[in-house]
C-alpha atoms as a PDB file:
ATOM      1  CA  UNK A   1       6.133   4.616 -15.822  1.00  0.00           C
ATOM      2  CA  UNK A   2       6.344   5.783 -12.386  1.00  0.00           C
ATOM      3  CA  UNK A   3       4.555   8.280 -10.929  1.00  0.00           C
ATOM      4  CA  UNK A   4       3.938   9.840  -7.672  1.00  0.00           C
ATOM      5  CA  UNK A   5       0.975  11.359  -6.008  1.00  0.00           C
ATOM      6  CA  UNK A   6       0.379  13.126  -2.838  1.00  0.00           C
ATOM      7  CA  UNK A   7      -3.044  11.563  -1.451  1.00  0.00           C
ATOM      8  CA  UNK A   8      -3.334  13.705   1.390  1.00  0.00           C
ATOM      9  CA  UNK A   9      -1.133  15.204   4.135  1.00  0.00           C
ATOM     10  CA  UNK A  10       1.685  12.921   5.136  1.00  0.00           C
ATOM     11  CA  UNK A  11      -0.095   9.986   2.679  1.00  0.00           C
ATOM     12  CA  UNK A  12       1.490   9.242  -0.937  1.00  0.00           C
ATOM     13  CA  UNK A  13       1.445   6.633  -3.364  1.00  0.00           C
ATOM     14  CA  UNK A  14       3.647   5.748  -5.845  1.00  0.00           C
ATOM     15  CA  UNK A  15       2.414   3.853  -9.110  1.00  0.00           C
ATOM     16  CA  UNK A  16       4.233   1.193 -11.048  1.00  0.00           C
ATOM     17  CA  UNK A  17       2.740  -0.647 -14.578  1.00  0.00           C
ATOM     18  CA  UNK A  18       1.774  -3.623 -11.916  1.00  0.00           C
ATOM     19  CA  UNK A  19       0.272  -1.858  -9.307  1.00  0.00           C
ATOM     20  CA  UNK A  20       0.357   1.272  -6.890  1.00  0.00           C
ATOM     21  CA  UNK A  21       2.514   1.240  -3.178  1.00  0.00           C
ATOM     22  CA  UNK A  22       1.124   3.454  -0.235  1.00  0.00           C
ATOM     23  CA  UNK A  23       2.831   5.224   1.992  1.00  0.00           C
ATOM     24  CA  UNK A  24       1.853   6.857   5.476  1.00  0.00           C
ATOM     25  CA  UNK A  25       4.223   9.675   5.874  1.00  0.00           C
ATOM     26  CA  UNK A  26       7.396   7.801   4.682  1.00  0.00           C
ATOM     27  CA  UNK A  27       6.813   4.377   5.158  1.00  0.00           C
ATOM     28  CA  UNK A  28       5.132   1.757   2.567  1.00  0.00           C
ATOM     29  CA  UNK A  29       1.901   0.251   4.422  1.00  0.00           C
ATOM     30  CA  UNK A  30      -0.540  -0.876   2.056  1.00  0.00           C
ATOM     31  CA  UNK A  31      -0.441  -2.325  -1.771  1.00  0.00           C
ATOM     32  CA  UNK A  32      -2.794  -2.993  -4.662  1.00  0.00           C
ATOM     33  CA  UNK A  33      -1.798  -5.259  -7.430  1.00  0.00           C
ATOM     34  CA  UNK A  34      -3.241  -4.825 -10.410  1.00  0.00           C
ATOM     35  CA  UNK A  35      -2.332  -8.113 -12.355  1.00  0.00           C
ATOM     36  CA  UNK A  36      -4.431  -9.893  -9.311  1.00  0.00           C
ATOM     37  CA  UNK A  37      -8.084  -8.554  -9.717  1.00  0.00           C
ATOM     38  CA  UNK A  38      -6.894  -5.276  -8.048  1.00  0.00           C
ATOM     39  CA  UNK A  39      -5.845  -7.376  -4.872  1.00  0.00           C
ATOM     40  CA  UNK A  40      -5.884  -5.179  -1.733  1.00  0.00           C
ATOM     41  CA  UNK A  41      -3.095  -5.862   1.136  1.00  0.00           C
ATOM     42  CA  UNK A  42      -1.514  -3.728   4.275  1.00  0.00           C
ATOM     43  CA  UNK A  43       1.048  -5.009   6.313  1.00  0.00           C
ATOM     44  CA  UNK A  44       0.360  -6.250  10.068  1.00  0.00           C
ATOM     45  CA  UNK A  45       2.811  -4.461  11.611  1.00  0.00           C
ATOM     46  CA  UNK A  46       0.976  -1.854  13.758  1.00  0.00           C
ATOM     47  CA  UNK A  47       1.584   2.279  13.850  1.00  0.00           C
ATOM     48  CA  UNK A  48      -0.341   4.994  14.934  1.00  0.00           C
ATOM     49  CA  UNK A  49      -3.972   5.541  14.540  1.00  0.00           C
ATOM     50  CA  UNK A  50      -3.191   8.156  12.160  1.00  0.00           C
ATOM     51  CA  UNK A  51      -1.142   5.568  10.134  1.00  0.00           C
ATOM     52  CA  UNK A  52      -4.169   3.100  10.418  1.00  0.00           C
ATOM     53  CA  UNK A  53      -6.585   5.773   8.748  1.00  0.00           C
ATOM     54  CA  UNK A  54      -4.779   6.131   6.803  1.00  0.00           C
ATOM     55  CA  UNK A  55      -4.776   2.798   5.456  1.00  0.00           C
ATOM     56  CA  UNK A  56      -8.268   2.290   6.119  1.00  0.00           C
ATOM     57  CA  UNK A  57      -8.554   5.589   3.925  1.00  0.00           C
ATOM     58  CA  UNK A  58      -6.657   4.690   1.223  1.00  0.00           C
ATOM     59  CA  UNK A  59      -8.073   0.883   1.078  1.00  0.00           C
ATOM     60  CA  UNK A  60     -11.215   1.051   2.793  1.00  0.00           C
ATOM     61  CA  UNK A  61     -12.422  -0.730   5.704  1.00  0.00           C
ATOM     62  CA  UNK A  62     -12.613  -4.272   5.784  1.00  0.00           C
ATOM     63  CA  UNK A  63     -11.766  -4.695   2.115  1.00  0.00           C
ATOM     64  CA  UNK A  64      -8.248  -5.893   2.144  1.00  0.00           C
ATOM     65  CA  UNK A  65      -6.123  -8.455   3.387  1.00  0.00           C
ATOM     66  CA  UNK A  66      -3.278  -8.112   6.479  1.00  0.00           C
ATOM     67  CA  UNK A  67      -0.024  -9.591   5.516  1.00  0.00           C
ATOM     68  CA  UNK A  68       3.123 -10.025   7.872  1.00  0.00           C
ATOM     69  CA  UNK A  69       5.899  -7.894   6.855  1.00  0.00           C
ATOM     70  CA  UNK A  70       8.241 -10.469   5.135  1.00  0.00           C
ATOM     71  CA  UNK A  71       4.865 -10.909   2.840  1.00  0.00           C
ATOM     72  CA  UNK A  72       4.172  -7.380   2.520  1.00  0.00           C
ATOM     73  CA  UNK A  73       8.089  -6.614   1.401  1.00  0.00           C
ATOM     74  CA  UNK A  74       7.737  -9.900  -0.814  1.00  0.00           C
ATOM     75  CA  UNK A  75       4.753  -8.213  -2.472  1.00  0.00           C
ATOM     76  CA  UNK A  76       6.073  -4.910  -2.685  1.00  0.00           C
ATOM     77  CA  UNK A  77       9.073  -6.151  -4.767  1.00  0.00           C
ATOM     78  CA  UNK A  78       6.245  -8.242  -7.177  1.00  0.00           C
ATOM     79  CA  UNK A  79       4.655  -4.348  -7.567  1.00  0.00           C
ATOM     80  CA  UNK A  80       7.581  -2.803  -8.062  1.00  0.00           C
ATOM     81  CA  UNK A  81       9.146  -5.285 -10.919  1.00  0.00           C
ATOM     82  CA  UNK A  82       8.097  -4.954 -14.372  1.00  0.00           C
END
């Protein structure tokens, strides 16, 4: 089932059975997958330092992996299948 929830201001995430997608105002920017130990991933692509704590926020520092952004899309589509 999906569900979205507002994190905090201009930060959402939106949950699917395999795992949750985040978003920093209205762009996806950081993943966990749940059917991989809770695997942790952001994309590489840089934004603004609000956008980057954001991430850091919603992930926490140092405890996730930086993919590039045909990766990141790749994973989003394994999160968002069921």
């Amino acid at each position: 089932m999906l569900k979205l929830k507002q994190v905090g201001s201009n930060q959402t995430s939106l949950h699917f059975p395999r795992g949750e997608v985040f978003f920093s105002y209205e762009t996806p920017v950081a993943a966990r997958i749940y059917d991989r130990d809770v695997e942790k991933v952001a994309t590489k692509e840089k934004f603004s330092r609000t956008t980057s704590r954001h991430v850091n926020s919603w992930l926490g520092r140092g405890e996730y992996e930086e993919v590039e952004a045909k990766s990141f899309d790749e994973i989003l589509r394994e999160v968002m299948s069921n």
